[in-house]
Every structure is written in structure tokens, then in C-alpha cells.
N, C-alpha and C. Protein backbone atom coordinates (compact mmCIF):
# COMPACT_ATOMS: atom_id res chain seq x y z
N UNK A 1 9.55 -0.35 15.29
CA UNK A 1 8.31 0.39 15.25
C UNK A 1 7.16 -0.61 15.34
N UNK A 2 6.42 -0.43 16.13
CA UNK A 2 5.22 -1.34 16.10
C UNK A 2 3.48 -0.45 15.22
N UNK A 3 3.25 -2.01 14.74
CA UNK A 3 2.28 -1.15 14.02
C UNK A 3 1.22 -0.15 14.27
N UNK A 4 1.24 0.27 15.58
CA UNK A 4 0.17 0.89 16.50
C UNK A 4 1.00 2.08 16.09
N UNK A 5 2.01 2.39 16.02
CA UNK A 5 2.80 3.57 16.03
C UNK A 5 2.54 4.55 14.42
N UNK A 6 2.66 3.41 13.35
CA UNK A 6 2.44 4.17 12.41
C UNK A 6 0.51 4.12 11.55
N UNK A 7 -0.15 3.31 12.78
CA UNK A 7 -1.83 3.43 11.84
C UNK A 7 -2.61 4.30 12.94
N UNK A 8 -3.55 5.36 12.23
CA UNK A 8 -4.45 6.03 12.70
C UNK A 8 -5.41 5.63 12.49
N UNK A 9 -6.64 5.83 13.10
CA UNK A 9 -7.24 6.07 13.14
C UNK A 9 -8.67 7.10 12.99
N UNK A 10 -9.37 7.26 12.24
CA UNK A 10 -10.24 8.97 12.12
C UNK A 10 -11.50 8.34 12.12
N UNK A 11 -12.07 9.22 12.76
CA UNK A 11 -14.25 9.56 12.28
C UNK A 11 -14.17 10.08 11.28
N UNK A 12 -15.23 9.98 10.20
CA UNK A 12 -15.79 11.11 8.89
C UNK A 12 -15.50 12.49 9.71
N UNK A 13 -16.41 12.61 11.10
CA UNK A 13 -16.49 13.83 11.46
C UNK A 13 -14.75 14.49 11.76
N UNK A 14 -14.12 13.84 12.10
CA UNK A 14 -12.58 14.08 12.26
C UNK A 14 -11.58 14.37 11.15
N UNK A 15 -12.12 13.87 9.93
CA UNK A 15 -11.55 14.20 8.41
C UNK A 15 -11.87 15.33 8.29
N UNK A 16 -13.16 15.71 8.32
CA UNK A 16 -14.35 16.80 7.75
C UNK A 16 -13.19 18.20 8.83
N UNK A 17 -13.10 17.89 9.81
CA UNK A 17 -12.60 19.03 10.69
C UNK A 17 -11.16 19.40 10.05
N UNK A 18 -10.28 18.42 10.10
CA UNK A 18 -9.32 18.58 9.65
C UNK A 18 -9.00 19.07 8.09
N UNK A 19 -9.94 18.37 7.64
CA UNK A 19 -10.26 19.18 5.82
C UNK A 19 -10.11 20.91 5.58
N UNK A 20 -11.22 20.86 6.93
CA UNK A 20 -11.39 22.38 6.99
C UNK A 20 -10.76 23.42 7.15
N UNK A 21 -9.25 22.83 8.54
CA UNK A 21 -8.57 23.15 8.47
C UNK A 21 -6.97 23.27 7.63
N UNK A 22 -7.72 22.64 6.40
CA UNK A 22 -6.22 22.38 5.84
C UNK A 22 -5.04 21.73 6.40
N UNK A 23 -5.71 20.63 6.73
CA UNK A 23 -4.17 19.36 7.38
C UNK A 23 -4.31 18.45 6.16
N UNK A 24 -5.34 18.11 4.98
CA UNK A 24 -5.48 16.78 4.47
C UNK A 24 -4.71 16.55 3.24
N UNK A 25 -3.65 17.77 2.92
CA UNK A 25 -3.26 17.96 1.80
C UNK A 25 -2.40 16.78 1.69
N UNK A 26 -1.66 16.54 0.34
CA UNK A 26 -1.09 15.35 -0.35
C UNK A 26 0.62 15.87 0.44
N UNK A 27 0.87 14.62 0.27
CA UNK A 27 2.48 14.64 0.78
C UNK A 27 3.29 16.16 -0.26
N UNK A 28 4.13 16.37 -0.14
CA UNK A 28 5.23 17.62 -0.37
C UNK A 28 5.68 16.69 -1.68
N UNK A 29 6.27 15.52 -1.57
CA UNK A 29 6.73 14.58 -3.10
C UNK A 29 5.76 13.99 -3.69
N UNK A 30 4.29 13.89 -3.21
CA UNK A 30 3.09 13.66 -4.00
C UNK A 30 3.79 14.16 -5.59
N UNK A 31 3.40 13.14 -6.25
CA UNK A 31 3.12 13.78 -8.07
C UNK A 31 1.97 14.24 -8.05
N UNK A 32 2.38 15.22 -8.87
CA UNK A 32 0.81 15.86 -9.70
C UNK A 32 0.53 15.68 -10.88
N UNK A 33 -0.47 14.78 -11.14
CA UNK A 33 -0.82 14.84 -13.01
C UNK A 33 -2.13 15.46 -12.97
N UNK A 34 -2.87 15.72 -13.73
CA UNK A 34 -3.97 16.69 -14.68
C UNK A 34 -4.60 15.53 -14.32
N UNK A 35 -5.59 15.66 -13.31
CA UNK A 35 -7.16 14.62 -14.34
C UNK A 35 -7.61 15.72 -14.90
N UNK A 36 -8.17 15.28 -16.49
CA UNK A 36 -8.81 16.07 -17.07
C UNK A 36 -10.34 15.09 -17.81
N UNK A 37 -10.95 15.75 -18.75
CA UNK A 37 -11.81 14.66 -19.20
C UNK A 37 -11.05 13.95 -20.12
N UNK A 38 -10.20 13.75 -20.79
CA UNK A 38 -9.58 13.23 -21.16
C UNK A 38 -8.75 11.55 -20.66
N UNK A 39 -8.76 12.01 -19.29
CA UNK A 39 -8.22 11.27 -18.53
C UNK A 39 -9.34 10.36 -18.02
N UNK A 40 -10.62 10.81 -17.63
CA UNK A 40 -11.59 10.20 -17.34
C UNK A 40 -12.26 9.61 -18.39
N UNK A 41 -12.54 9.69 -19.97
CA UNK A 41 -12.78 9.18 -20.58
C UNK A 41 -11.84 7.73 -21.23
N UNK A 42 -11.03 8.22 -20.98
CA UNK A 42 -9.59 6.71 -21.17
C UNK A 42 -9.35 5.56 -19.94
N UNK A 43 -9.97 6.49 -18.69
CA UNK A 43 -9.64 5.42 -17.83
C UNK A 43 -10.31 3.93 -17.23
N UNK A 44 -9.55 2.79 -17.38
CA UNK A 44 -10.53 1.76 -17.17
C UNK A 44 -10.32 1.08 -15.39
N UNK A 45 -11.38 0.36 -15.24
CA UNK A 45 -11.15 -0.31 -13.59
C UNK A 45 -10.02 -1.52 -13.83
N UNK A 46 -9.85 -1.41 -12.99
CA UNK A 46 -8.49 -2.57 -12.58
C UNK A 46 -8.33 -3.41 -11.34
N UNK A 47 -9.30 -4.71 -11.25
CA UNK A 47 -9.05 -5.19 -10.35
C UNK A 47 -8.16 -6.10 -10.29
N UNK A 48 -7.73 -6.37 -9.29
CA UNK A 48 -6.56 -7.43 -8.80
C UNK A 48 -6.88 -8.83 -9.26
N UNK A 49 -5.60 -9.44 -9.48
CA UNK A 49 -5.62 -10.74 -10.23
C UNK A 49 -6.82 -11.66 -9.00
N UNK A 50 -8.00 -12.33 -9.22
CA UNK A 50 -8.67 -13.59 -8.53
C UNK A 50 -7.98 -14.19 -7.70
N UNK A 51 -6.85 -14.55 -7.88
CA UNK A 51 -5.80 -15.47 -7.25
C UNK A 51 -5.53 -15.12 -6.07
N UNK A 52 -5.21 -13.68 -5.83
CA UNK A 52 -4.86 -12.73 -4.89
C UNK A 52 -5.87 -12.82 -3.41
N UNK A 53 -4.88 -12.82 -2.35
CA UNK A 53 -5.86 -12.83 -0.83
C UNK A 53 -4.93 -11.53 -0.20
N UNK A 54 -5.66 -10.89 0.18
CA UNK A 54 -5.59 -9.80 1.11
C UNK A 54 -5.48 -10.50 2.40
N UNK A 55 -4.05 -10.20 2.90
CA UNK A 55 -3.75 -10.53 4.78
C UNK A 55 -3.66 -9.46 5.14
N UNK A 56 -3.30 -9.82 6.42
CA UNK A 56 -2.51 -9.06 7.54
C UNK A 56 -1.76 -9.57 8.14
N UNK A 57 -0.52 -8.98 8.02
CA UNK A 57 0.62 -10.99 8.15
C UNK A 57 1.60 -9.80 8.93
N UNK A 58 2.33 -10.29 10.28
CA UNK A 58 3.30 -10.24 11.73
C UNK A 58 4.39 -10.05 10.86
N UNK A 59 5.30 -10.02 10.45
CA UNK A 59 6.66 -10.24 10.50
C UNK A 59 7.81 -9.54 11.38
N UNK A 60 8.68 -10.09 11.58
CA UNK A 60 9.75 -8.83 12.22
C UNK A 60 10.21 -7.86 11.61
N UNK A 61 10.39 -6.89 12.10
CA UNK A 61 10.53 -5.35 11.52
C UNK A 61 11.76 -5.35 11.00
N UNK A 62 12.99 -6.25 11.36
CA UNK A 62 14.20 -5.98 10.36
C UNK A 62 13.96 -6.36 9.15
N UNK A 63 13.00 -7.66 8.88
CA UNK A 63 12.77 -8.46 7.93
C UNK A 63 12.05 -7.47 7.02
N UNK A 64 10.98 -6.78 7.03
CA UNK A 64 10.06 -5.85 6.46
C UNK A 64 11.20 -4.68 6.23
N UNK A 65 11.85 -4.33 7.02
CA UNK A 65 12.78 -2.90 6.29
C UNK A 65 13.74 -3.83 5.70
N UNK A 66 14.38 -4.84 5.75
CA UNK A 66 14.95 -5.12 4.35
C UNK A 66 14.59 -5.25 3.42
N UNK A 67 13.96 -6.03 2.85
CA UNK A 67 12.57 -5.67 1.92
C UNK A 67 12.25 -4.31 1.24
N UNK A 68 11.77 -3.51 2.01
CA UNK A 68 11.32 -2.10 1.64
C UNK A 68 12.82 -1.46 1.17
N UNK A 69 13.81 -1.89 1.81
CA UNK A 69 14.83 -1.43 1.16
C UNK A 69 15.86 -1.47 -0.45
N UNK A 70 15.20 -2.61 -0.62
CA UNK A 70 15.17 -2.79 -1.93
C UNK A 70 14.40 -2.33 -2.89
N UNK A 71 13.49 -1.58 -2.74
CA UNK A 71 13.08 -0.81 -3.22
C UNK A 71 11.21 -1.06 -3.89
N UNK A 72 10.92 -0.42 -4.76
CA UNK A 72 9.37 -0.79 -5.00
C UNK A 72 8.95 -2.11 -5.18
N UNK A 73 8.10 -2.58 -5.11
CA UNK A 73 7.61 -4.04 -5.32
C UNK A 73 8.54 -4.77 -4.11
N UNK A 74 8.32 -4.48 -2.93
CA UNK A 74 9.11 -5.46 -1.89
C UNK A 74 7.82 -6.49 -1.44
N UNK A 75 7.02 -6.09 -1.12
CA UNK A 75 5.46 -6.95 -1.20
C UNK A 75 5.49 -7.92 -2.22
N UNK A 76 5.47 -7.86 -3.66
CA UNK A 76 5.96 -9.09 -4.42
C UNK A 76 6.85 -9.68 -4.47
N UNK A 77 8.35 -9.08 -4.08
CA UNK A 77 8.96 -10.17 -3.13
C UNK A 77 9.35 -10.86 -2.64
N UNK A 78 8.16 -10.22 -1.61
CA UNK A 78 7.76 -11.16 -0.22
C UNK A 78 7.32 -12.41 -0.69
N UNK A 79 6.46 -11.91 -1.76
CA UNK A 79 5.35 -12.94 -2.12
C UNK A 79 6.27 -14.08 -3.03
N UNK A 80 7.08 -13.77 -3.47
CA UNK A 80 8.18 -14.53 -4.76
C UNK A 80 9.06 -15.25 -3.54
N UNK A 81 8.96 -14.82 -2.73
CA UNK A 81 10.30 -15.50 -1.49
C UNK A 81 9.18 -16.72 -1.41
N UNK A 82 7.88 -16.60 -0.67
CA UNK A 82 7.56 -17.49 0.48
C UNK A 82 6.75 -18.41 -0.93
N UNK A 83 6.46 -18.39 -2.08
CA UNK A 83 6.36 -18.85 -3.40
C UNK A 83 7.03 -19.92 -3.38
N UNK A 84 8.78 -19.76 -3.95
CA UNK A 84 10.01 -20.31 -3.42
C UNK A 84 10.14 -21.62 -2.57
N UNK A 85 9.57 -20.70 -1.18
CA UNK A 85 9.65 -21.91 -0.04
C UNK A 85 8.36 -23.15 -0.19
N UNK A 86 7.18 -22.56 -0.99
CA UNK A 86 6.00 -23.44 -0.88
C UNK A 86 6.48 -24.23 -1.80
N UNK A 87 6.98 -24.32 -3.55
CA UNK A 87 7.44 -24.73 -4.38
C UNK A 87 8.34 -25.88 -3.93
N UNK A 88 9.24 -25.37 -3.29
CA UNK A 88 10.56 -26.41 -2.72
C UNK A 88 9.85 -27.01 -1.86
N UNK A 89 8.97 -27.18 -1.23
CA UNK A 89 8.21 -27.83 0.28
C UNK A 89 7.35 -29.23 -0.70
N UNK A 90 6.68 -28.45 -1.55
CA UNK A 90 5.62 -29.44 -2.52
C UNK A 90 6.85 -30.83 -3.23
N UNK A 91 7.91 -30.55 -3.33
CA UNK A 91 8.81 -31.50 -4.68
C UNK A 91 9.23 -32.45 -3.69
């Protein structure tokens, strides 16, 4: 699969249409929890550790579905694999 295959693209005005028509709903296995005020009064921001860089990184697609196949946290990892290789490269 190449990544053109699974990213879209939209205008505001193209959401707004589709809203209207009822396409924007949440996946079928979406969870549902309650926001309530309750929920909004407890909740705090959470940004990502400083350390952290946002890519956009190639790999081959068998390499990425093995990964994902192991299940949640395959992105950390990724990140624990090539960690690994920098670690052993530095000694």
C-alpha cells in the first residue's frame, strides 16, 4: 500500500458538506465514554516528552506491518529498535 492510498485529503468546506450529510461519524468500534463536567473539570493537558521530534520517515511496508502486528505501541518499538542500533553504533 502506498501512502497516497491510505491519506486524504479535505477543505473545511468539504468536512462542513459531508458533516451535513452524515458521513463524519466515529468508526462502528469507536469507544464511547461520557464527557461530562466532571470529566472536563479533572482533565489536564498533556504534552509530549521535549525530547520527542515529529518525522515522516519511508520505511518498507513489510517492515511497518510487522510492527503494527505486534500490536499497540509498535511506533515505540520502532523507536526502542533504532535506540538499540544508535546505542551499539556510539560503544
Amino acid at each position: 500500500m502506498k501512502a497516497s492510498d491510505d491519506t486524504k485529503q479535505y477543505s473545511a468546506e468539504a468536512l462542513k458538506a459531508e458533516r451535513a450529510r452524515g458521513k463524519t461519524g466515529n468508526r462502528a468500534d469507536s469507544p464511547v465514554y461520557p464527557v461530562d463536567e466532571d470529566f472536563w473539570r479533572n482533565a489536564k493537558v498533556v504534552m509530549p516528552p521535549p525530547n520527542k521530534a515529529s518525522v515522516h520517515l519511508r520505511i518498507d511496508a513489510d517492515v511497518l506491518e510487522w510492527f503494527r502486528a505486534q500490536g499497540r505501541g509498535h511506533l515505540s518499538r520502532m523507536n526502542a529498535v533504532l535506540r538499540s542500533f544508535k546505542e551499539a553504533h556510539e560503544r
